[in-house]
PDB file of N, CA and C in Angstrom:
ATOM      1  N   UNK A   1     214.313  94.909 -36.962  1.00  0.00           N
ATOM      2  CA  UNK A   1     213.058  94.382 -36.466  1.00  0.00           C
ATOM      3  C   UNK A   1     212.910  94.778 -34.998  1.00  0.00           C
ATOM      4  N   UNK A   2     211.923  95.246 -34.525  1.00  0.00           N
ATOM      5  CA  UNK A   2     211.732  95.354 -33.048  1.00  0.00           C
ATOM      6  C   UNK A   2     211.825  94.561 -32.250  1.00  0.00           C
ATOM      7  N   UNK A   3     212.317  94.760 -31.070  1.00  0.00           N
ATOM      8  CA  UNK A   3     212.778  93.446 -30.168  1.00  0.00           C
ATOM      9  C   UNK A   3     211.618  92.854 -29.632  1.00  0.00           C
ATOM     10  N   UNK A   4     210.661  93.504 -29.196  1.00  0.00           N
ATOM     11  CA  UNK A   4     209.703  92.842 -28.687  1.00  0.00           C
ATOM     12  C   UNK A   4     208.597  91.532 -29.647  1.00  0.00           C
ATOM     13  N   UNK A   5     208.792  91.960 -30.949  1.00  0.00           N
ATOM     14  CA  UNK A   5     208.718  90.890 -32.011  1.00  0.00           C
ATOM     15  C   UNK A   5     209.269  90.002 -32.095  1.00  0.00           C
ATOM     16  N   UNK A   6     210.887  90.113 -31.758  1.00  0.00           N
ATOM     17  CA  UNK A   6     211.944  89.225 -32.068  1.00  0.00           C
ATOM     18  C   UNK A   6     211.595  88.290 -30.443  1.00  0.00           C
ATOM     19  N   UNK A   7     211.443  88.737 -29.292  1.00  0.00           N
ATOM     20  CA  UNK A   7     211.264  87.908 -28.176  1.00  0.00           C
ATOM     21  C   UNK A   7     210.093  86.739 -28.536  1.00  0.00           C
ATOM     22  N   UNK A   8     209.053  87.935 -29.027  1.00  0.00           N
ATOM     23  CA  UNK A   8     207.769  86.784 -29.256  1.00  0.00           C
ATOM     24  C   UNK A   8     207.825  86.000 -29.878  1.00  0.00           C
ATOM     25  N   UNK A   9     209.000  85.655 -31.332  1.00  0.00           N
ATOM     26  CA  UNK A   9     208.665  84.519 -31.719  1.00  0.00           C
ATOM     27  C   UNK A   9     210.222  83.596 -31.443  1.00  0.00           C
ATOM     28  N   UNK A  10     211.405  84.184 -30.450  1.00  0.00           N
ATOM     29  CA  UNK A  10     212.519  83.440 -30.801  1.00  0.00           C
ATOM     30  C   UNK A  10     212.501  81.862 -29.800  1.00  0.00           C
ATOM     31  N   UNK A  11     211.412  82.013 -28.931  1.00  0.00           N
ATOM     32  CA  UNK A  11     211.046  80.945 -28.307  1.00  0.00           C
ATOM     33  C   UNK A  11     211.007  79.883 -29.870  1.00  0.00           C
ATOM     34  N   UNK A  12     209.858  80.114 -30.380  1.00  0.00           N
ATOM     35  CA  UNK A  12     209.278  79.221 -31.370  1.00  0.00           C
ATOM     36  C   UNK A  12     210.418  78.595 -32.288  1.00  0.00           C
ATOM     37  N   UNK A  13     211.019  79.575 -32.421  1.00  0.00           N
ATOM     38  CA  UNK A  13     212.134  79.463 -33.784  1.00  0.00           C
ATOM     39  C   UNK A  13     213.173  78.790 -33.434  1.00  0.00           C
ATOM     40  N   UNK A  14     213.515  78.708 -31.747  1.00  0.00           N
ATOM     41  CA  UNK A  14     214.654  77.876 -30.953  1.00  0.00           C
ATOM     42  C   UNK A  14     214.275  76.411 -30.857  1.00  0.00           C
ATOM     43  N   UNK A  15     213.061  76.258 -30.534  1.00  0.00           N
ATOM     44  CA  UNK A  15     212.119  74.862 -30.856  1.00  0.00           C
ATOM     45  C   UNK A  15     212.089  74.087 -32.100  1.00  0.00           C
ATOM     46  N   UNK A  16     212.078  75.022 -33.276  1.00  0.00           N
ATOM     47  CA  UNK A  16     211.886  74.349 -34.825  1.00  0.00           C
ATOM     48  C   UNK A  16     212.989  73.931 -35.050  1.00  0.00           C
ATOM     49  N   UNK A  17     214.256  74.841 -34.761  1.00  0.00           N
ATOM     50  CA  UNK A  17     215.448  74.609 -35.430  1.00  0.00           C
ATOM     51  C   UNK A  17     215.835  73.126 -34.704  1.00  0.00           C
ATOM     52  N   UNK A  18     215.594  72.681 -33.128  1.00  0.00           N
ATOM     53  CA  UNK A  18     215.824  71.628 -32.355  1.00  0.00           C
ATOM     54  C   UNK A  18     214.897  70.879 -32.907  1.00  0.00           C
ATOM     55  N   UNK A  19     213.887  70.890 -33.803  1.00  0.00           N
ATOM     56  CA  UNK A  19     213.024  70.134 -34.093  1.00  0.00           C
ATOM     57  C   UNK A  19     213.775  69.362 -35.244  1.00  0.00           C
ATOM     58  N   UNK A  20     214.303  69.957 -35.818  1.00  0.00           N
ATOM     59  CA  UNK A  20     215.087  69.577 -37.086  1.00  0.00           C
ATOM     60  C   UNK A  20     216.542  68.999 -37.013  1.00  0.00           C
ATOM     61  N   UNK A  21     217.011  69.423 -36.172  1.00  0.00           N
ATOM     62  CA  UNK A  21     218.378  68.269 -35.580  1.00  0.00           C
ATOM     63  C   UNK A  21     218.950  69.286 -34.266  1.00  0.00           C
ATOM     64  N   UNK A  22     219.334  68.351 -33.447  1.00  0.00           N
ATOM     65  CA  UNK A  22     220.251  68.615 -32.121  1.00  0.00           C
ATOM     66  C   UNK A  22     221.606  70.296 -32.198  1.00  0.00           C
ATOM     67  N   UNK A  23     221.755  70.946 -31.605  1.00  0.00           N
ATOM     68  CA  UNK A  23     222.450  71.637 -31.817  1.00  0.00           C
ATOM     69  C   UNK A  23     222.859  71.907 -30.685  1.00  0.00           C
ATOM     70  N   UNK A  24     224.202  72.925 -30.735  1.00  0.00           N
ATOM     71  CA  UNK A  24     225.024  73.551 -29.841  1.00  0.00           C
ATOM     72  C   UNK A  24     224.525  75.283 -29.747  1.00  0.00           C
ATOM     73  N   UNK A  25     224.914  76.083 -28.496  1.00  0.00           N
ATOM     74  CA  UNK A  25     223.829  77.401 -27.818  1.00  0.00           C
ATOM     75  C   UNK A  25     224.502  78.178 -29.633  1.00  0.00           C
ATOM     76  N   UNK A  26     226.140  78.272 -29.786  1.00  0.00           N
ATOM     77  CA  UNK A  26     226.783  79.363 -30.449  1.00  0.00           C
ATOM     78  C   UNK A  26     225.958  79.077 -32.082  1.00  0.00           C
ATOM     79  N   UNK A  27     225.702  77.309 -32.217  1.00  0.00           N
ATOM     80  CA  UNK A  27     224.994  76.999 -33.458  1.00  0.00           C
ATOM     81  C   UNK A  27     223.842  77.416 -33.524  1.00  0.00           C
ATOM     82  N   UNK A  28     223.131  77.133 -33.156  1.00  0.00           N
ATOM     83  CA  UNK A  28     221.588  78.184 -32.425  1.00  0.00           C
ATOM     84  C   UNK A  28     221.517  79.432 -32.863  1.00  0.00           C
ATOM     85  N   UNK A  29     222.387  80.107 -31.886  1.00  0.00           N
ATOM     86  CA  UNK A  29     222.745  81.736 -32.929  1.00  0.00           C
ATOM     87  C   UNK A  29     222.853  81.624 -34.213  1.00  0.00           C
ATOM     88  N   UNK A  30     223.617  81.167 -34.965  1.00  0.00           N
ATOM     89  CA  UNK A  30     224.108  81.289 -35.721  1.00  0.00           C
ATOM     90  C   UNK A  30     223.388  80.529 -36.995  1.00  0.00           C
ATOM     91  N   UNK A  31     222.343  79.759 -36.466  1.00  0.00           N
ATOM     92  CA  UNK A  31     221.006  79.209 -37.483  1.00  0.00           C
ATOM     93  C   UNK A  31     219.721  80.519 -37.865  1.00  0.00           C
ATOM     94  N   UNK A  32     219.714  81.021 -36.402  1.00  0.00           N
ATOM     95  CA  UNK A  32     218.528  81.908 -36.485  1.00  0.00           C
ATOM     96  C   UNK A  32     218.801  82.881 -37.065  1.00  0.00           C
ATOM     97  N   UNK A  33     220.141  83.710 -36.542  1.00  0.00           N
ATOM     98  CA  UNK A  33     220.644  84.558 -37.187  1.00  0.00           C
ATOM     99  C   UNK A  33     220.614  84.875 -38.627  1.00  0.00           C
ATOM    100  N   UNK A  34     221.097  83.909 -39.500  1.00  0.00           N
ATOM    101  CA  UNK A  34     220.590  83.743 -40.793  1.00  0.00           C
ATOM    102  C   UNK A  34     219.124  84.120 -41.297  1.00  0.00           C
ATOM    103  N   UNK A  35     217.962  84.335 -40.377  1.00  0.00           N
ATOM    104  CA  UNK A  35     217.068  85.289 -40.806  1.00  0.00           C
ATOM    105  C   UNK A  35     216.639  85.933 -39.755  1.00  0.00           C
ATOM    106  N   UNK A  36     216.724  86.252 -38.593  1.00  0.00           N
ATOM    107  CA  UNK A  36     216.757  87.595 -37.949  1.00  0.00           C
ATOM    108  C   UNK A  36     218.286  87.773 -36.689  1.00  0.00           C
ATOM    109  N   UNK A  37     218.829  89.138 -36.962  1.00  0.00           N
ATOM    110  CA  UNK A  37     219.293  89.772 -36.344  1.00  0.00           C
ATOM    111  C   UNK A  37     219.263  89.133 -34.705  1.00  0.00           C
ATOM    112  N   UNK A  38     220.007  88.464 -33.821  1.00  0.00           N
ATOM    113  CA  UNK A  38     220.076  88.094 -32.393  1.00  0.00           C
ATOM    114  C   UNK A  38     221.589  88.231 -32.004  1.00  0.00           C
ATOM    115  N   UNK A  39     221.563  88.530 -30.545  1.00  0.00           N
ATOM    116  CA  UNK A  39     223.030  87.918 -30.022  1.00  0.00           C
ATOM    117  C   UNK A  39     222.593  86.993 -29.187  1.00  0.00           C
ATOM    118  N   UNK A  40     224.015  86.218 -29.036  1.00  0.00           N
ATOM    119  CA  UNK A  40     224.611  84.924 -27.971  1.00  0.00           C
ATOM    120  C   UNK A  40     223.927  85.402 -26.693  1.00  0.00           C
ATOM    121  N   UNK A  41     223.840  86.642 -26.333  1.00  0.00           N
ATOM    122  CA  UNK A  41     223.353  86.573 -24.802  1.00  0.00           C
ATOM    123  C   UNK A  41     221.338  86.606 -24.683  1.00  0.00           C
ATOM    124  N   UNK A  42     221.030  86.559 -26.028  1.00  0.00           N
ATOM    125  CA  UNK A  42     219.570  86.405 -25.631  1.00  0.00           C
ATOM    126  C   UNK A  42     218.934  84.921 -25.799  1.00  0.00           C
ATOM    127  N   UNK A  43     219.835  84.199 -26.575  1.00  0.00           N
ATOM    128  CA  UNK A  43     219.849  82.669 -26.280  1.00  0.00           C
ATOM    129  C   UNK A  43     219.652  82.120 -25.411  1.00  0.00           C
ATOM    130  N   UNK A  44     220.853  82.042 -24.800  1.00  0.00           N
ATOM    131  CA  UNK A  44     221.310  81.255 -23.722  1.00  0.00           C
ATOM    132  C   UNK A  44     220.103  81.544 -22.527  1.00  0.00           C
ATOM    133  N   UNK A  45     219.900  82.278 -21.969  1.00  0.00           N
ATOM    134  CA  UNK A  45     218.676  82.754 -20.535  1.00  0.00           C
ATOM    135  C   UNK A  45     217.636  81.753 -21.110  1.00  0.00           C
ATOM    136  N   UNK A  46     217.325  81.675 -22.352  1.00  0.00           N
ATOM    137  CA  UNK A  46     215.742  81.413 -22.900  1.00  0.00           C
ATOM    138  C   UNK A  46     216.176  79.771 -23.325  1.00  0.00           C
ATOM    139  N   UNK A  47     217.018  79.133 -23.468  1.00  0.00           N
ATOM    140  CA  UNK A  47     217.686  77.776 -23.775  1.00  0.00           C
ATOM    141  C   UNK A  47     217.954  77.284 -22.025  1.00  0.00           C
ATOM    142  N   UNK A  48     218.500  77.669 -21.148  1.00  0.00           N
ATOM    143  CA  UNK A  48     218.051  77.269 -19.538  1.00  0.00           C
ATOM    144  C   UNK A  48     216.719  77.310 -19.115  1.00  0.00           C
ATOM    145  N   UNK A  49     215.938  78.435 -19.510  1.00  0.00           N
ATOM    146  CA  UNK A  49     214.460  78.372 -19.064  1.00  0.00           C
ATOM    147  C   UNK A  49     214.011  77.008 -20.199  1.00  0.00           C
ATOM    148  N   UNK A  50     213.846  76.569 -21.140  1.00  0.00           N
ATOM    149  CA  UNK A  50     213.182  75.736 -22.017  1.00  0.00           C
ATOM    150  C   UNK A  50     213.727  74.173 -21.355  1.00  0.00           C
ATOM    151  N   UNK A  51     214.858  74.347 -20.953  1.00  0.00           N
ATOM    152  CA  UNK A  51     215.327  72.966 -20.113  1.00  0.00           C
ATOM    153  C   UNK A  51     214.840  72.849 -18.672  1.00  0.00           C
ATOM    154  N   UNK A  52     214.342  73.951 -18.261  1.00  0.00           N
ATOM    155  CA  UNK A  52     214.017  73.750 -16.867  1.00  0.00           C
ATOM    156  C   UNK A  52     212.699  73.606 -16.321  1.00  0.00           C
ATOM    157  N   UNK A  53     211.883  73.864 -18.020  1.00  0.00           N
ATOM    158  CA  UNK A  53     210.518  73.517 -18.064  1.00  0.00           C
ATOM    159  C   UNK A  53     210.166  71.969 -18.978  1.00  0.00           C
ATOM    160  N   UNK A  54     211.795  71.344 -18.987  1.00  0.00           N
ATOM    161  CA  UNK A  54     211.232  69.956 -19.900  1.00  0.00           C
ATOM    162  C   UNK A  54     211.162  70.381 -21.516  1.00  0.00           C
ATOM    163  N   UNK A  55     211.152  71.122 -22.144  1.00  0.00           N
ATOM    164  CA  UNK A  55     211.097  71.301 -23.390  1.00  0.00           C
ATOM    165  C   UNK A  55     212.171  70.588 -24.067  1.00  0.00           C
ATOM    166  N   UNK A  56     213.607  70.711 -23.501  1.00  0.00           N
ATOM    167  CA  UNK A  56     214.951  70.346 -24.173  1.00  0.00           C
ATOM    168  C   UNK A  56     215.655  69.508 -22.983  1.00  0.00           C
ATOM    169  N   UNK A  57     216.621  69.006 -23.325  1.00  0.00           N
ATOM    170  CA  UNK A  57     217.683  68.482 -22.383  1.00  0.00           C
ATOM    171  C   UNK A  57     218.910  68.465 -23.080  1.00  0.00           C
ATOM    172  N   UNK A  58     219.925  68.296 -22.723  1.00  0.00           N
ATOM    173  CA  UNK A  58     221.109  68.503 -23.036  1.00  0.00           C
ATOM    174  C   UNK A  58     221.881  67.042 -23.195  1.00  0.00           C
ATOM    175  N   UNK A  59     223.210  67.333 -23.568  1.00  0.00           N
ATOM    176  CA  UNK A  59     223.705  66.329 -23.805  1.00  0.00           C
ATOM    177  C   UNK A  59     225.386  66.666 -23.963  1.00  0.00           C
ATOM    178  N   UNK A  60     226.600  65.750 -23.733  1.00  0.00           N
ATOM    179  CA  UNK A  60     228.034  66.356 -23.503  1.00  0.00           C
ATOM    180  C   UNK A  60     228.263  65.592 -24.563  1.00  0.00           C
ATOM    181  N   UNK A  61     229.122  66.383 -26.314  1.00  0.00           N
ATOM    182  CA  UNK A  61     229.881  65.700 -27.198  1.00  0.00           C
ATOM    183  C   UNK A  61     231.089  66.151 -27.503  1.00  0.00           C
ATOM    184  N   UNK A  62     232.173  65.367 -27.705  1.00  0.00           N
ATOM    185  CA  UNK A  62     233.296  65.817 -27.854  1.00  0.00           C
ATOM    186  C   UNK A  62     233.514  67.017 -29.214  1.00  0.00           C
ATOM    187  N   UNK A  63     234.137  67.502 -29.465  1.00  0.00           N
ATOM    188  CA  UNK A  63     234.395  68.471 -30.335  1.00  0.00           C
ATOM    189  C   UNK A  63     235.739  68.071 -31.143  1.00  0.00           C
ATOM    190  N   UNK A  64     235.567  67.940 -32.164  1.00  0.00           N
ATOM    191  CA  UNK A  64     237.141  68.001 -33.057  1.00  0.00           C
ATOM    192  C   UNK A  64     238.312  68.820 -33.232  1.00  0.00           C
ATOM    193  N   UNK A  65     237.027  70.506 -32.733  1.00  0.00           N
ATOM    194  CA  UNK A  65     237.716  72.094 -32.647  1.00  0.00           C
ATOM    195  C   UNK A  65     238.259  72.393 -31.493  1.00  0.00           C
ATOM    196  N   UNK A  66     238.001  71.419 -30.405  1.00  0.00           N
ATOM    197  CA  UNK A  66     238.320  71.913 -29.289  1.00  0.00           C
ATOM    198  C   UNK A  66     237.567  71.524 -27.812  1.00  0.00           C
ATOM    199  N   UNK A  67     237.183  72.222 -26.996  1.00  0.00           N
ATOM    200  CA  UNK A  67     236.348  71.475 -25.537  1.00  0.00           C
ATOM    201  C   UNK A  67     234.958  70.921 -26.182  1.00  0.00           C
ATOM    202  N   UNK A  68     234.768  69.691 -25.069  1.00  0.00           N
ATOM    203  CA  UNK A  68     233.358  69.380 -25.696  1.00  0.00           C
ATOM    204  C   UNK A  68     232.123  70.275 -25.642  1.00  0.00           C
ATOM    205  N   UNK A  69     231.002  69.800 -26.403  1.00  0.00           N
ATOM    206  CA  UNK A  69     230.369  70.946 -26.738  1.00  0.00           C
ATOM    207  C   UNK A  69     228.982  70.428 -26.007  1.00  0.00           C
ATOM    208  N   UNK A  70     228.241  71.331 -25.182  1.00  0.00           N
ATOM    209  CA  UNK A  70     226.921  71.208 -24.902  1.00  0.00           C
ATOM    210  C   UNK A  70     225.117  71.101 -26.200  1.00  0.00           C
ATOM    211  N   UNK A  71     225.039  70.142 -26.102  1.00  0.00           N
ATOM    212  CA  UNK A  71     224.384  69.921 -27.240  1.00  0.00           C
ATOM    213  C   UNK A  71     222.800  69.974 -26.237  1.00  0.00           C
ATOM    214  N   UNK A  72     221.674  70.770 -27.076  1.00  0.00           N
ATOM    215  CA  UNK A  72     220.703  70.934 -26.954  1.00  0.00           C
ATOM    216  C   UNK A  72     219.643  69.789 -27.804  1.00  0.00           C
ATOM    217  N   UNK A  73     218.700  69.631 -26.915  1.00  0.00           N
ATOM    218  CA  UNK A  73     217.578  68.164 -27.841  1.00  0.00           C
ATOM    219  C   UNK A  73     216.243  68.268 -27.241  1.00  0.00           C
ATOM    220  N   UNK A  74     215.520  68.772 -28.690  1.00  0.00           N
ATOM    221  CA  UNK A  74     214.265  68.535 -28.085  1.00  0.00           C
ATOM    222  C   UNK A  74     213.562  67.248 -27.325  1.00  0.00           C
ATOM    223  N   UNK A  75     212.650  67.578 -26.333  1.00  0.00           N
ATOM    224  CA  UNK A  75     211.816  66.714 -25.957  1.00  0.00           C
ATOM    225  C   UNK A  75     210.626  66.813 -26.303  1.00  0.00           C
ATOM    226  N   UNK A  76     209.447  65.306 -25.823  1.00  0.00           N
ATOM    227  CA  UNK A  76     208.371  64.858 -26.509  1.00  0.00           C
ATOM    228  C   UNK A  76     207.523  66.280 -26.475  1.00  0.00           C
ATOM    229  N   UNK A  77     207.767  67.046 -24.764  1.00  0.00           N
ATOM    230  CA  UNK A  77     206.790  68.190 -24.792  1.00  0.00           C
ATOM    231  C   UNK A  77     207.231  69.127 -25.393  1.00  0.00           C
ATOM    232  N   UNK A  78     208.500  69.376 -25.628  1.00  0.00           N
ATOM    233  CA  UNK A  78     208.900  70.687 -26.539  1.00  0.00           C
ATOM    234  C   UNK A  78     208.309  70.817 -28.051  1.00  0.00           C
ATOM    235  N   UNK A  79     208.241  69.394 -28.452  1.00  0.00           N
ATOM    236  CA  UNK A  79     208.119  69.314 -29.747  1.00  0.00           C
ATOM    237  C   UNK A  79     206.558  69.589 -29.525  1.00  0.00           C
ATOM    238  N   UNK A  80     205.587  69.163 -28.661  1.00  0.00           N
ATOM    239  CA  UNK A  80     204.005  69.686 -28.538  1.00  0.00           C
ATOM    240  C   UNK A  80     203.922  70.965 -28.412  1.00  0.00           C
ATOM    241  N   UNK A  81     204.588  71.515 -27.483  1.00  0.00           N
ATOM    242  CA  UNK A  81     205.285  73.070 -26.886  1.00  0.00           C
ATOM    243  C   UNK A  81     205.121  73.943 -28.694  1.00  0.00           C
ATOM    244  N   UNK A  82     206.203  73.308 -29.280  1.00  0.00           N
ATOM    245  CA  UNK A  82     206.130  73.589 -30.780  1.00  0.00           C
ATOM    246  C   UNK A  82     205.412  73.334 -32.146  1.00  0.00           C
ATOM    247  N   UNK A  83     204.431  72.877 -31.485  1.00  0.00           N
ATOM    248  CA  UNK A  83     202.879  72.583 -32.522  1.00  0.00           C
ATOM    249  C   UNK A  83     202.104  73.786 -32.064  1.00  0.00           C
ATOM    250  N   UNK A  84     201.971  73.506 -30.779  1.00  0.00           N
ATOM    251  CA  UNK A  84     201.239  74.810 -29.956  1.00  0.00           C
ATOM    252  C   UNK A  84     201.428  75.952 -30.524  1.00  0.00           C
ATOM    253  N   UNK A  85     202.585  76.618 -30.376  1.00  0.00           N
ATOM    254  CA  UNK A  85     203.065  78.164 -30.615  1.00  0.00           C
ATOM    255  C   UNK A  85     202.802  78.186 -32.539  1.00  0.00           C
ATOM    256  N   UNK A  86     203.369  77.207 -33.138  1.00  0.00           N
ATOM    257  CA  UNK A  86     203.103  77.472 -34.339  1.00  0.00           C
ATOM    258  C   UNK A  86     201.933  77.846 -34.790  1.00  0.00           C
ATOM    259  N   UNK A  87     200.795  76.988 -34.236  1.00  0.00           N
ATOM    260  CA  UNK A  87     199.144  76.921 -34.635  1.00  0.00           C
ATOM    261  C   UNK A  87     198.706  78.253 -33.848  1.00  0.00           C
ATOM    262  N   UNK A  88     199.133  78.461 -33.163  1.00  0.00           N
ATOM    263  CA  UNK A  88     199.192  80.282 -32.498  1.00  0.00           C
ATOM    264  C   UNK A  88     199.487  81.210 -32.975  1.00  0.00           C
ATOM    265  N   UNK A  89     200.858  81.515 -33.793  1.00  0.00           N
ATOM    266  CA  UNK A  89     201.093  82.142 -34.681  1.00  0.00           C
ATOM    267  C   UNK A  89     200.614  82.270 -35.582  1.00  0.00           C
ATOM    268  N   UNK A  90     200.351  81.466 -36.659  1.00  0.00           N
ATOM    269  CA  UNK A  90     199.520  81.142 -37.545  1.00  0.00           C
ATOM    270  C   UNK A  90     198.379  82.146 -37.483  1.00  0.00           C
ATOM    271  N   UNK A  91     197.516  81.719 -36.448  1.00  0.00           N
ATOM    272  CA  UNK A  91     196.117  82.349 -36.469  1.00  0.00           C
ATOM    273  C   UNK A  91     196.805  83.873 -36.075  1.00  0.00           C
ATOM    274  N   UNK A  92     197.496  83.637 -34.988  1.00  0.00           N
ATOM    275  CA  UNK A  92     197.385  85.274 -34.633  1.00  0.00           C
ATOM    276  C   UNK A  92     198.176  86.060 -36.350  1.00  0.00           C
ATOM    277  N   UNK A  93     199.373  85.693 -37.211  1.00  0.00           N
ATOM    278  CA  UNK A  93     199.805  86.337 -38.398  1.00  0.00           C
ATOM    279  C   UNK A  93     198.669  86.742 -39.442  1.00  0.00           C
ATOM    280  N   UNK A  94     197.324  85.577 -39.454  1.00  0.00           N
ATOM    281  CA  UNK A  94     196.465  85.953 -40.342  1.00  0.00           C
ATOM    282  C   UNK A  94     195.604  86.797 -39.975  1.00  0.00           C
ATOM    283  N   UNK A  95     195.255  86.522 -39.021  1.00  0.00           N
ATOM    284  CA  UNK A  95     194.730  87.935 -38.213  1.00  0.00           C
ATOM    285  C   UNK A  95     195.091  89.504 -38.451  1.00  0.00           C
ATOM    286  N   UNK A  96     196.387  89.603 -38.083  1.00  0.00           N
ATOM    287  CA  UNK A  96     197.146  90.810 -38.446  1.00  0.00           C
ATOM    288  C   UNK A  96     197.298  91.100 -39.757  1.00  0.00           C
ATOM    289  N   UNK A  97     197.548  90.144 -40.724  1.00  0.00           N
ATOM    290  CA  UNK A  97     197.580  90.538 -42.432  1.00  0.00           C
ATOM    291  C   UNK A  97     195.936  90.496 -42.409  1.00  0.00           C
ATOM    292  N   UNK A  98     195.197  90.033 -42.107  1.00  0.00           N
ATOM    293  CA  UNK A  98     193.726  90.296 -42.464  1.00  0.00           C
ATOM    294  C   UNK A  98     193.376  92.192 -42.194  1.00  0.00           C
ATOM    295  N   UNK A  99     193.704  92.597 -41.106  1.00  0.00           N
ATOM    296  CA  UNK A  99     193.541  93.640 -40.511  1.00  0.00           C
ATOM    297  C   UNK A  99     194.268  94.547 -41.195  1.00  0.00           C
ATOM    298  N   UNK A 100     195.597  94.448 -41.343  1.00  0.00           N
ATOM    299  CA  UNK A 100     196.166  95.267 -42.189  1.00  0.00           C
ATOM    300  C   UNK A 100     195.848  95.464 -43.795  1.00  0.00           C
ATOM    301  N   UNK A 101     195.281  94.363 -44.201  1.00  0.00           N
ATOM    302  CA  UNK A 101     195.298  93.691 -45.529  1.00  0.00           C
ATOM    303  C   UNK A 101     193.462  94.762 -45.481  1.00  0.00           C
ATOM    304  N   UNK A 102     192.709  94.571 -44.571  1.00  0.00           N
ATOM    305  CA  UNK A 102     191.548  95.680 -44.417  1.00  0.00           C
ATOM    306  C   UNK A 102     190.651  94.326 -44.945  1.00  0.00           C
ATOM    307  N   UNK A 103     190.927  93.498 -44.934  1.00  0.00           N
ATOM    308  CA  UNK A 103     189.782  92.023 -45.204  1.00  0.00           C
ATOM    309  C   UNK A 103     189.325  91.301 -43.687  1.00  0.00           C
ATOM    310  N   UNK A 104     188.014  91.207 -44.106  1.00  0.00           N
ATOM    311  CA  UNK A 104     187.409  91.018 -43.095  1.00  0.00           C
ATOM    312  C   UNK A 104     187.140  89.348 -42.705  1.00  0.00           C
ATOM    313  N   UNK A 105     187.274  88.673 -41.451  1.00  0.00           N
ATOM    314  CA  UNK A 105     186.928  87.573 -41.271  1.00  0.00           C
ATOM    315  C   UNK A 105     186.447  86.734 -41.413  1.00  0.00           C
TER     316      UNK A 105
END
């Protein structure tokens, strides 16, 4: 998949998955991953920016495997943050299958 695709929607997709329960940065990877292609280092930059705009906050839990683990949690605006982008996508995906699809508006 092209990266510049993969940027545009991994915001959104980092939001849903926190929408759905609390996670750790390596779990994160390793949720999304399961349907597109990412590494650990394009996470993390975009998981500090989403906390530093209020979207998420963090949290310290012990680990059973080993050091405790930094746990990620959406907040009230992330989760709006993530209505937003969805209802964005949305229109902008039908748009593009309309266009490609050669059906008109």
């Amino acid at each position: 998949m092209n990266s510049q695709l993969k940027k545009g929607v991994l915001e959104m997709m980092v939001l849903h998955q926190l929408a759905e329960r609390d996670c750790y940065g390596y779990e994160l990877v390793q949720e999304i991953s399961k349907h597109i292609q990412m590494s650990e280092g394009t996470v993390y930059p975009l998981l500090r920016r989403l906390k530093k705009e209020g979207l998420l906050t963090t949290y310290m839990q012990e680990s059973e495997s080993g050091p405790a683990r930094k746990y990620y949690e959406l907040t009230a605006e992330g989760a709006q943050a993530l209505q937003a982008q969805r209802l964005e996508w949305e229109t902008f995906a039908a748009k593009v299958s309309a266009f490609l699809g050669g059906e008109s508006e």
